[in-house]
C-alpha atoms as a PDB file:
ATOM      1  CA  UNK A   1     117.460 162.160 125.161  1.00  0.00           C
ATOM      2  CA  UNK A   2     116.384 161.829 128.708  1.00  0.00           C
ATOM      3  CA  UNK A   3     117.360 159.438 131.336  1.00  0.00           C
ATOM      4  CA  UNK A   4     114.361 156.975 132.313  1.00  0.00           C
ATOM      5  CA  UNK A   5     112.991 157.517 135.416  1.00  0.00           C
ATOM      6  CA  UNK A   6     114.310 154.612 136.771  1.00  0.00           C
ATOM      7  CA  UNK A   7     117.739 153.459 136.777  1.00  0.00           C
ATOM      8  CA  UNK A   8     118.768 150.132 135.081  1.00  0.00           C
ATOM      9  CA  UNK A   9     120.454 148.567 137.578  1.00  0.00           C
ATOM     10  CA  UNK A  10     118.008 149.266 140.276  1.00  0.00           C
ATOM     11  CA  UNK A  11     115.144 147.286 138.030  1.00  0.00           C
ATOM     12  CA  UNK A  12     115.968 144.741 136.203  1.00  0.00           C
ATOM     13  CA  UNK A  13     112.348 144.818 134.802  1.00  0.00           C
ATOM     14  CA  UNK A  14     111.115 147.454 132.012  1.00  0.00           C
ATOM     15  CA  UNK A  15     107.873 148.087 132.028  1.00  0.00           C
ATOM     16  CA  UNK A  16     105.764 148.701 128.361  1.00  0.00           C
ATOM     17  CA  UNK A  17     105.096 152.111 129.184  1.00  0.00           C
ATOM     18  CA  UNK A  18     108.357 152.997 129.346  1.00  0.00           C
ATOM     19  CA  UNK A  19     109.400 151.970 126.324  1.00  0.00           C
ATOM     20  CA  UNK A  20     106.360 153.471 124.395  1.00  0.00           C
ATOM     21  CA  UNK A  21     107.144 156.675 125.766  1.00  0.00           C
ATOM     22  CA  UNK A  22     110.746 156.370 124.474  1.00  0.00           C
ATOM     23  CA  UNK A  23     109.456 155.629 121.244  1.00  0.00           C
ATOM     24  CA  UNK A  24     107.264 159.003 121.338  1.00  0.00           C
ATOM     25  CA  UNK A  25     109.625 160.551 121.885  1.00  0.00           C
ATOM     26  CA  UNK A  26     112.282 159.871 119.071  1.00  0.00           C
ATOM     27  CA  UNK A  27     109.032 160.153 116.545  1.00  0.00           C
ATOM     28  CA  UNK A  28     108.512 163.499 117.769  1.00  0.00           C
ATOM     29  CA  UNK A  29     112.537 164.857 117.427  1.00  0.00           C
ATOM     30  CA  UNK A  30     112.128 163.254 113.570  1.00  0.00           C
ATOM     31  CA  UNK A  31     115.115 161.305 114.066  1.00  0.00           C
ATOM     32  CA  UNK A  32     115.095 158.047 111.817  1.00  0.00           C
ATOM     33  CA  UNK A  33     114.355 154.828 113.449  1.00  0.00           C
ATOM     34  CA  UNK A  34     117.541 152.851 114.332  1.00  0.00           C
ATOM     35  CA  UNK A  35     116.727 148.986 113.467  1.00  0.00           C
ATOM     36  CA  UNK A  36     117.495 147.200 116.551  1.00  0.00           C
ATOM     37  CA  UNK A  37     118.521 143.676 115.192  1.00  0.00           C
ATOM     38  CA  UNK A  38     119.309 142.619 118.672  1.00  0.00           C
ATOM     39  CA  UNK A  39     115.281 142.352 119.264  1.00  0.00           C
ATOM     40  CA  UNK A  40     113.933 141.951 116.227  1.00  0.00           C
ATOM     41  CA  UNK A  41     115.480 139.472 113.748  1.00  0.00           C
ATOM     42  CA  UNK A  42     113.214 138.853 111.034  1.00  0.00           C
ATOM     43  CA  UNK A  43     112.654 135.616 109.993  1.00  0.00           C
ATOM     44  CA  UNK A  44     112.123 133.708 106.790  1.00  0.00           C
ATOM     45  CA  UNK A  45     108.445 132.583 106.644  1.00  0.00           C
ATOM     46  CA  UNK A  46     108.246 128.859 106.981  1.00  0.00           C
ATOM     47  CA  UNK A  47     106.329 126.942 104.712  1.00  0.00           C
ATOM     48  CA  UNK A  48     103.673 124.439 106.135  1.00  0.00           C
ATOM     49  CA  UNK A  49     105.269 120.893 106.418  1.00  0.00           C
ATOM     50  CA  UNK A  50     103.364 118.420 104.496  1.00  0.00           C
ATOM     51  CA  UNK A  51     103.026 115.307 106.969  1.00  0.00           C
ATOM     52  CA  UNK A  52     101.789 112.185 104.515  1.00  0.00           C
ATOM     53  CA  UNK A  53     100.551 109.144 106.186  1.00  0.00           C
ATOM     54  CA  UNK A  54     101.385 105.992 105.213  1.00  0.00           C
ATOM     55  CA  UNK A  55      98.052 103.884 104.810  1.00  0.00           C
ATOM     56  CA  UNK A  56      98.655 100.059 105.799  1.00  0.00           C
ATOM     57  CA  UNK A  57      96.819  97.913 103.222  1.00  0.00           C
ATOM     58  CA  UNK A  58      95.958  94.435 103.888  1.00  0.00           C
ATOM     59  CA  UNK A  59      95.242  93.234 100.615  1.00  0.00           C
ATOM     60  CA  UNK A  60      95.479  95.157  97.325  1.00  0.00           C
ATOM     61  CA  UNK A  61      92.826  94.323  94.780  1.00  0.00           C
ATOM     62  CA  UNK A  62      93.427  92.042  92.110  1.00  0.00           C
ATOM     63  CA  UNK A  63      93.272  92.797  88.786  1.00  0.00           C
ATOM     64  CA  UNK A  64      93.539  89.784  86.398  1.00  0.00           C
ATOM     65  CA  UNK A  65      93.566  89.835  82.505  1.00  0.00           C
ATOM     66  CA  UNK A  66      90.168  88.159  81.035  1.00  0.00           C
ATOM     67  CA  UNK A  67      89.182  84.424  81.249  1.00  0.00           C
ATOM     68  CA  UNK A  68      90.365  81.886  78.727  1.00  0.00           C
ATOM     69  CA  UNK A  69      88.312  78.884  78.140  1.00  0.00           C
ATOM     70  CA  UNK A  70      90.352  75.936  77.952  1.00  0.00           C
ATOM     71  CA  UNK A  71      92.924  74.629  74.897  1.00  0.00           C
ATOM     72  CA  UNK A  72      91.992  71.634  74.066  1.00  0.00           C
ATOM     73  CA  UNK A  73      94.615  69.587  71.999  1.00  0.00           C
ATOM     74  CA  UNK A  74      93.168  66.661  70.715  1.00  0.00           C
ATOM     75  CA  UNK A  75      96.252  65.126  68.153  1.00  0.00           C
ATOM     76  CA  UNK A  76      95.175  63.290  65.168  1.00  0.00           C
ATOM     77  CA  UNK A  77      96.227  59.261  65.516  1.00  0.00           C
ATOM     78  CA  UNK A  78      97.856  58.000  62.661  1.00  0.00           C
ATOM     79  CA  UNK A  79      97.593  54.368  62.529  1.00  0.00           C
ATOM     80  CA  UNK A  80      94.952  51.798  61.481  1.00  0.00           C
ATOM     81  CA  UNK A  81      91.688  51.661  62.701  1.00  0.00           C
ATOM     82  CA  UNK A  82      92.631  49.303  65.717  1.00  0.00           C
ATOM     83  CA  UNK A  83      94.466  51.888  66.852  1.00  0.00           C
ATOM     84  CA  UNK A  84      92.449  54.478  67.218  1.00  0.00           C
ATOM     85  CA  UNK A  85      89.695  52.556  68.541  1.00  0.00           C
ATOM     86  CA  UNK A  86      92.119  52.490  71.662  1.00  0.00           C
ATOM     87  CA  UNK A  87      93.465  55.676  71.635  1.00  0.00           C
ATOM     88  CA  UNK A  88      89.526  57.281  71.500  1.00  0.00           C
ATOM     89  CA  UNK A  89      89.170  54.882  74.678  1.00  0.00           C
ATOM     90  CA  UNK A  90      92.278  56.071  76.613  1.00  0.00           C
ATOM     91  CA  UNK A  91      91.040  59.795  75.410  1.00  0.00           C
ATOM     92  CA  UNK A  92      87.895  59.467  77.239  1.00  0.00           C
ATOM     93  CA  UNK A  93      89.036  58.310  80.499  1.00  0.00           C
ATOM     94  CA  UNK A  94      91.489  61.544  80.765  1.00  0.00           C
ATOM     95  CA  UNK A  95      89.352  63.840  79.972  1.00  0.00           C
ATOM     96  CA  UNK A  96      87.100  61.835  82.625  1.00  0.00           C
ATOM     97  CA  UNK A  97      89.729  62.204  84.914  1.00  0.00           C
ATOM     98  CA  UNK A  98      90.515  65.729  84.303  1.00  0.00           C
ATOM     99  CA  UNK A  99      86.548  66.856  84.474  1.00  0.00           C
ATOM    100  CA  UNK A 100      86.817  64.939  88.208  1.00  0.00           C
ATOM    101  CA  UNK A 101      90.328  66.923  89.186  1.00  0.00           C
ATOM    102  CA  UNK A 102      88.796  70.122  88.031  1.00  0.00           C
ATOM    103  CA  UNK A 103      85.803  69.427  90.096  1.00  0.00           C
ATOM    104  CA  UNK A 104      88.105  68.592  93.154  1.00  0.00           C
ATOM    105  CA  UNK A 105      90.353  71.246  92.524  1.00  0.00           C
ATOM    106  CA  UNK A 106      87.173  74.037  92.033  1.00  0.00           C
ATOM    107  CA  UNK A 107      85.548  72.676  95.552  1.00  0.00           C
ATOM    108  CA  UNK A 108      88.968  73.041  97.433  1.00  0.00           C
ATOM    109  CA  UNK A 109      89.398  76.362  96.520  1.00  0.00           C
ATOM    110  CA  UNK A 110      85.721  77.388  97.145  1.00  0.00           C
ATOM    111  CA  UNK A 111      85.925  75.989 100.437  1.00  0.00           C
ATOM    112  CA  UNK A 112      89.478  78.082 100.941  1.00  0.00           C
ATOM    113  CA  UNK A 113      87.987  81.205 100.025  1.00  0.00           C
ATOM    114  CA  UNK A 114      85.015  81.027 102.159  1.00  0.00           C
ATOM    115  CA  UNK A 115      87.117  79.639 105.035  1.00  0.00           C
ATOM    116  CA  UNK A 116      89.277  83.054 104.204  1.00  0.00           C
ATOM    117  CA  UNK A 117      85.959  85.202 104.417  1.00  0.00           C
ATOM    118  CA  UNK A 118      84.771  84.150 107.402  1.00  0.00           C
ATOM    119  CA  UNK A 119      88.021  84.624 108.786  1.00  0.00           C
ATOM    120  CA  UNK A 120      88.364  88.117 107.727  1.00  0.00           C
ATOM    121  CA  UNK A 121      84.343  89.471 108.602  1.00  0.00           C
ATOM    122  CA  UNK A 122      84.827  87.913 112.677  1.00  0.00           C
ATOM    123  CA  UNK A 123      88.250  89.957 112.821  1.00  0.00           C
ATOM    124  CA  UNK A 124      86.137  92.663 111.053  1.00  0.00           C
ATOM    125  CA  UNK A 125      83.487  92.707 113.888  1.00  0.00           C
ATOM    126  CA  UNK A 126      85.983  93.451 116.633  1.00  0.00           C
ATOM    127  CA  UNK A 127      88.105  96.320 114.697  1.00  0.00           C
ATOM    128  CA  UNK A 128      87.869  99.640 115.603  1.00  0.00           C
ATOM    129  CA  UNK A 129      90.309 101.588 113.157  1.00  0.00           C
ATOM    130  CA  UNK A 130      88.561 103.189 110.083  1.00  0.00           C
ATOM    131  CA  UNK A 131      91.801 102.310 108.070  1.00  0.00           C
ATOM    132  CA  UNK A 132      91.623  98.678 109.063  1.00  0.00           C
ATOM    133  CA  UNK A 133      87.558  98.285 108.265  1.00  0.00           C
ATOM    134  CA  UNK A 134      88.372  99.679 105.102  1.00  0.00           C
ATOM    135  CA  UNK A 135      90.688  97.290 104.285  1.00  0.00           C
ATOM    136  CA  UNK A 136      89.131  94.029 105.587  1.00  0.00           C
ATOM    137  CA  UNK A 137      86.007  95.298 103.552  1.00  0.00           C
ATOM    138  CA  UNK A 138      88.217  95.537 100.484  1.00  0.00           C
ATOM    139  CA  UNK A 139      89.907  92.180 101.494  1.00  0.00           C
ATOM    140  CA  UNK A 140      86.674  90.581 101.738  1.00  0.00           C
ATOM    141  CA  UNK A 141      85.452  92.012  98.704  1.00  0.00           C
ATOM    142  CA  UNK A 142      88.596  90.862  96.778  1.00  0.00           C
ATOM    143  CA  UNK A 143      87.980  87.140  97.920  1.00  0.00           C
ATOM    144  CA  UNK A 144      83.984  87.123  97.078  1.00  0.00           C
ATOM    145  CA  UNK A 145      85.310  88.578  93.684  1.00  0.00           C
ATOM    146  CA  UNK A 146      87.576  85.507  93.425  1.00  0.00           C
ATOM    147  CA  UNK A 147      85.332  82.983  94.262  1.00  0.00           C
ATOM    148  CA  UNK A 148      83.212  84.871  91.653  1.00  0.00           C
ATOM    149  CA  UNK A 149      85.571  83.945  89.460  1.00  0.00           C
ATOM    150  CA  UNK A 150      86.266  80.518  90.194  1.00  0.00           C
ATOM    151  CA  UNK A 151      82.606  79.592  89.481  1.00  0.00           C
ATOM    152  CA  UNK A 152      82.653  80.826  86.400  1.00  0.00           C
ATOM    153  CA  UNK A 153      85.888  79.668  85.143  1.00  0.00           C
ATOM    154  CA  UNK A 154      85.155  76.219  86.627  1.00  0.00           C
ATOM    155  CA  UNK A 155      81.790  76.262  84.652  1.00  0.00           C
ATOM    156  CA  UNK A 156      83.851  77.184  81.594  1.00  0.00           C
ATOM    157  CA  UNK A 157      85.899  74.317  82.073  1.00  0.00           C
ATOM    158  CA  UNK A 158      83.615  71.809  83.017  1.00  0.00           C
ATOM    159  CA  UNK A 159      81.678  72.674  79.731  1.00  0.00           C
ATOM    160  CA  UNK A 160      84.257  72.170  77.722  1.00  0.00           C
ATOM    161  CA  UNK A 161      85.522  69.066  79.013  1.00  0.00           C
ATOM    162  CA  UNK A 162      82.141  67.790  79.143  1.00  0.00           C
ATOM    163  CA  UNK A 163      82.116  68.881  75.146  1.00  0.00           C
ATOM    164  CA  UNK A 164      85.620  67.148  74.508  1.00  0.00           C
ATOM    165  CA  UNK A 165      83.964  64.201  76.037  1.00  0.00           C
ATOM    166  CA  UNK A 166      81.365  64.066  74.183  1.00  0.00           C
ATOM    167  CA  UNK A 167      82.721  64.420  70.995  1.00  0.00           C
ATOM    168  CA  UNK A 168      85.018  61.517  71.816  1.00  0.00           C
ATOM    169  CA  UNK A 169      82.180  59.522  72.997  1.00  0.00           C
ATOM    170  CA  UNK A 170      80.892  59.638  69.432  1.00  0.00           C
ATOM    171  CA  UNK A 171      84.112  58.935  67.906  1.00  0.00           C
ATOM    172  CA  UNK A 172      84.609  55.940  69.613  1.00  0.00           C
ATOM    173  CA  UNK A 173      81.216  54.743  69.090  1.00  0.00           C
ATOM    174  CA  UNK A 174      81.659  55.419  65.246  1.00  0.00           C
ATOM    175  CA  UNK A 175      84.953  54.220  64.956  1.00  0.00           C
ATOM    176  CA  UNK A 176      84.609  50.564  67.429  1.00  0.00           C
ATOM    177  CA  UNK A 177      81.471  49.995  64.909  1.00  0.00           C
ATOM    178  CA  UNK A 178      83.893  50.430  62.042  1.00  0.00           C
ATOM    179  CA  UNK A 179      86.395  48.190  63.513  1.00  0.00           C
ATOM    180  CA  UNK A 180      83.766  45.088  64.674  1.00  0.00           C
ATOM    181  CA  UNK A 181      83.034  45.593  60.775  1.00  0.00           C
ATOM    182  CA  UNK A 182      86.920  44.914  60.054  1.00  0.00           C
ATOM    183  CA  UNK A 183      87.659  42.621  62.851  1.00  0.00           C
ATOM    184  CA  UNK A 184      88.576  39.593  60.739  1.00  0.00           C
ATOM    185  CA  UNK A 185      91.009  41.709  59.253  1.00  0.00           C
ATOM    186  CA  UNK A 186      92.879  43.182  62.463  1.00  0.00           C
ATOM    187  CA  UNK A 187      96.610  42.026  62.094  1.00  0.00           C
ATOM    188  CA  UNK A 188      97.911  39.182  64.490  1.00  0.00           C
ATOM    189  CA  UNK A 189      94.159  37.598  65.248  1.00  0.00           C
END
């Protein structure tokens, strides 16, 4: 083998050339390639990291089972004709309460959820991150979906209280004519 041209010590710099001649050189005297593991250390491939990104969510949408309409429980009264006379009447004024709570309870709430709305489209007017739209447009679609809703279980419930009502508007009227019929026989008069 032949010394480089330059000593070592003198330059502490190699330049390419050098060492392509040197590599000539060996391929020419058929000697086999010595590894040099000092240079080249070969590596395990690394696989690509995954990165996931956690998406913020505001408001997940909601998923509710079906509408049910109402159980009405009406109990048979027992008793004598007096007696139900007065229980019809007590009847009606609770279901006439109830049909008024309802309709208190349904305006609250609409008033809530448009309150909420509002709300959510001005913060969605000043928001910049695609992320956050996204999710104030799902938010505000969740709450119109409510309200949705709402109006349509409140007219499920108003119609049958209103029906209940009814019904024991007719009773009553039957059953007091019935009972001015029997009122000389009403016990303790």
């Amino acid at each position: 083998m032949k010394k480089p041209m330059f000593p070592e010590p003198e330059r502490p710099y190699k330049s390419f050339f050098e060492e392509d001649l040197y590599k000539e050189e060996e391929a020419k005297l058929g000697r086999p390639k010595k590894e040099r593991t000092e240079e080249y250390v070969e590596k395990e491939e690394e696989k690509p990291r995954r990165i996931q990104v956690e998406r913020r969510t505001i408001h997940k949408m909601i998923t509710e089972p079906g509408l049910e309409p109402l159980r009405r429980v009406s109990p048979k009264v027992i008793g004598n004709l007096f007696d139900r006379v007065e229980f019809l009447k007590q009847r009606m004024i609770e279901t006439k309460n109830a049909l008024e709570h309802r309709k208190t309870l349904h305006n609250e709430l609409i008033r809530e959820v448009d309150v909420d709305i509002e709300d959510k489209q001005k913060i969605l007017a000043k928001l910049s991150d695609v992320d956050d739209i996204r999710d104030f447009k799902l938010d505000i679609s969740t709450l119109r979906m409510e309200k949705r809703r709402e109006n349509l279980q409140f007219w499920r419930d108003v119609l049958e209280l209103t029906t209940e009502l009814r019904e024991l508007m007719e009773e009553y009227q039957m059953e007091s004519k019935i009972a001015s019929l029997f009122k000389d026989l009403k016990p303790g008069v």
